[in-house]
Protein backbone atom coordinates (compact mmCIF):
# COMPACT_ATOMS: atom_id res chain seq x y z
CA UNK A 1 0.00 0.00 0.00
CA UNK A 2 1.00 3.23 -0.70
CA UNK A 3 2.38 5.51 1.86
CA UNK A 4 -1.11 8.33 0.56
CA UNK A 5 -3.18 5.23 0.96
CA UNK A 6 -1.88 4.44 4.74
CA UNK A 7 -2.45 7.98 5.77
CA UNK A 8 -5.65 8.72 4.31
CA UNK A 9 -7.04 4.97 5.97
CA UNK A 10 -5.33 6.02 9.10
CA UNK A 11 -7.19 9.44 9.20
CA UNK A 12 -10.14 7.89 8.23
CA UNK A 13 -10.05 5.26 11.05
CA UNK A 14 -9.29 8.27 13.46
CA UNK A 15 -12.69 10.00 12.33
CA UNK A 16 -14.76 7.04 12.41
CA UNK A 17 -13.86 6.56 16.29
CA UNK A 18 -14.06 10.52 16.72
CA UNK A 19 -10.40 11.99 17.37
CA UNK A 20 -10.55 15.48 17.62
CA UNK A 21 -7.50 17.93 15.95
CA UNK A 22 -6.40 15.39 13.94
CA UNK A 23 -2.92 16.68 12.52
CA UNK A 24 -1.14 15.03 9.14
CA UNK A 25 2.52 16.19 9.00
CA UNK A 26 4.55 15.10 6.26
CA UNK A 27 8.03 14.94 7.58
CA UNK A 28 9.76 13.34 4.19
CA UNK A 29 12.33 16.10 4.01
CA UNK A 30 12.72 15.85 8.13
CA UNK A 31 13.32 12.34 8.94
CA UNK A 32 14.35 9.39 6.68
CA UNK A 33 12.53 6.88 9.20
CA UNK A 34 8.47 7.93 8.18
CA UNK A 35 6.98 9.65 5.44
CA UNK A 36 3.92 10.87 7.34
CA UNK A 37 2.89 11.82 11.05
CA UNK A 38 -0.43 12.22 12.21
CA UNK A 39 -1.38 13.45 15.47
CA UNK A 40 -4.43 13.14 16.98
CA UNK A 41 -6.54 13.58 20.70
CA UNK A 42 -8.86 11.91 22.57
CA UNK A 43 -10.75 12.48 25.98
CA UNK A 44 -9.65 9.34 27.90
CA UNK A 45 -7.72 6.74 28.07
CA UNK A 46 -10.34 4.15 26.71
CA UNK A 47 -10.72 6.25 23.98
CA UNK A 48 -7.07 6.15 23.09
CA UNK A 49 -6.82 2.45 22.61
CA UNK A 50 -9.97 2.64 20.91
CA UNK A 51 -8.66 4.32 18.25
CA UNK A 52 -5.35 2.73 18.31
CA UNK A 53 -7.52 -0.59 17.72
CA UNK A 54 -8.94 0.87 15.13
CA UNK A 55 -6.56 2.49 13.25
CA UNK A 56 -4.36 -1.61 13.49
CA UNK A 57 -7.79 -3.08 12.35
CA UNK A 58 -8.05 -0.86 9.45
CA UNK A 59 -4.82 -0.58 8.12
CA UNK A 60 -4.76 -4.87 8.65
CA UNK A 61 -7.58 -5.39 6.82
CA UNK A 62 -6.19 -3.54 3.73
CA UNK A 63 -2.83 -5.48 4.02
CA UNK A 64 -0.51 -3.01 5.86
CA UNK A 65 1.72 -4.30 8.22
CA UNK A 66 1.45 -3.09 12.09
CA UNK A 67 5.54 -2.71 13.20
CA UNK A 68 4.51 -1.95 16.93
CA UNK A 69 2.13 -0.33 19.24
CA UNK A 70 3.34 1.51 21.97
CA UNK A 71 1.52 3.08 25.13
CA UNK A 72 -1.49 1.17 25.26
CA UNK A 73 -1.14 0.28 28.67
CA UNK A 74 -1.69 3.83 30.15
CA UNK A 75 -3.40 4.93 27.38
CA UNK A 76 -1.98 8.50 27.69
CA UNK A 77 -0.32 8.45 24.28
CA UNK A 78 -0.57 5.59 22.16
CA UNK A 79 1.49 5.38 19.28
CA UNK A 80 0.98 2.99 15.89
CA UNK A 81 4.47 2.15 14.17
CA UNK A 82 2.94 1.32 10.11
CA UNK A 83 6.24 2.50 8.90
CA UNK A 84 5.74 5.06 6.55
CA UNK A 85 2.70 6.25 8.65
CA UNK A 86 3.20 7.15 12.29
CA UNK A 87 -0.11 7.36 14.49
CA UNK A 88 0.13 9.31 17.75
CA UNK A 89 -2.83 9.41 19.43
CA UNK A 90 -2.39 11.50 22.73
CA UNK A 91 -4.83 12.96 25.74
CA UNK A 92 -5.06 16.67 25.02
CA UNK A 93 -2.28 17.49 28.35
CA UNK A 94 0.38 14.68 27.22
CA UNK A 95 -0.31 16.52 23.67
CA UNK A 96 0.03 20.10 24.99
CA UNK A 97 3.05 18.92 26.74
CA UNK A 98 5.07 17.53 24.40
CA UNK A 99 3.70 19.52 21.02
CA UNK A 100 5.01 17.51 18.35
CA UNK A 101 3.29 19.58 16.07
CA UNK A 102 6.21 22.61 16.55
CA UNK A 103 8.84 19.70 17.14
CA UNK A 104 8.22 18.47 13.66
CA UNK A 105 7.67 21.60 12.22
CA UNK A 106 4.36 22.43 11.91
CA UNK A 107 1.49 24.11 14.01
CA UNK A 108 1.72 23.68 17.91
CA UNK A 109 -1.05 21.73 19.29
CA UNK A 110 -2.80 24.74 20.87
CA UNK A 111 -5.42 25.46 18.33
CA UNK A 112 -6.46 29.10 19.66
CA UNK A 113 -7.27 32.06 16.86
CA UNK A 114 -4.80 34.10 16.15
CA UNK A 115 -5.64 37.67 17.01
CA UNK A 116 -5.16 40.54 14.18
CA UNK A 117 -2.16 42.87 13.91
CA UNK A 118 -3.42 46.21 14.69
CA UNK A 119 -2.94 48.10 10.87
CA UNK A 120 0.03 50.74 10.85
CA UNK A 121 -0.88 54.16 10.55
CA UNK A 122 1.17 56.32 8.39
């Protein structure tokens, strides 16, 4: 399967179990271990494996192999190794926390508006 494929089924599987701020970062020109990362929350720790189960189940059932799963037992932050598709699936305070989004060079996880620049007056 292709590495568009994997990320598109593993955002889909996100959605179906409702992850909220579901973030696809292509890190190809970062990192020669993953094409994609995708970063996504949910409210508790049962939800977390949820959607790590899902996302496994998914990606399985269209071939893909799972490398490894890590986190599941606290359920805090879950991760899904699919190799060119990496699946973190974090409680909104582990995600603040750590903000992969700015490590990896996109957004940071805090999602608030940003205000407008007052205009210059000449």
């Amino acid at each position: 399967m292709k590495p568009e494929e994997m990320k598109q089924a593993a955002v889909s599987a996100l959605e179906d179990i409702k992850a909220r701020d579901i973030v696809v970062m292509d890190v190809r020109k970062l990192t020669s271990m993953t094409d994609y990362m995708i970063v996504a929350s949910a409210d508790s720790n049962r939800q977390t494996r949820a959607l790590s189960d899902n996302v496994q189940k998914k990606l399985k059932a269209l071939g893909t192999e799972v490398i490894g799963v890590e986190g599941e037992g606290s359920g805090e932050w879950v991760l899904v190794d699919l190799g060119a598709v990496v699946v973190h699936i974090m409680q909104p305070t582990i995600r603040e926390y750590y903000n992969l989004e700015q490590l990896w060079g996109g957004q940071p996880a805090s999602r608030k508006p940003k205000l407008a620049e007052p205009a210059l007056q000449p």
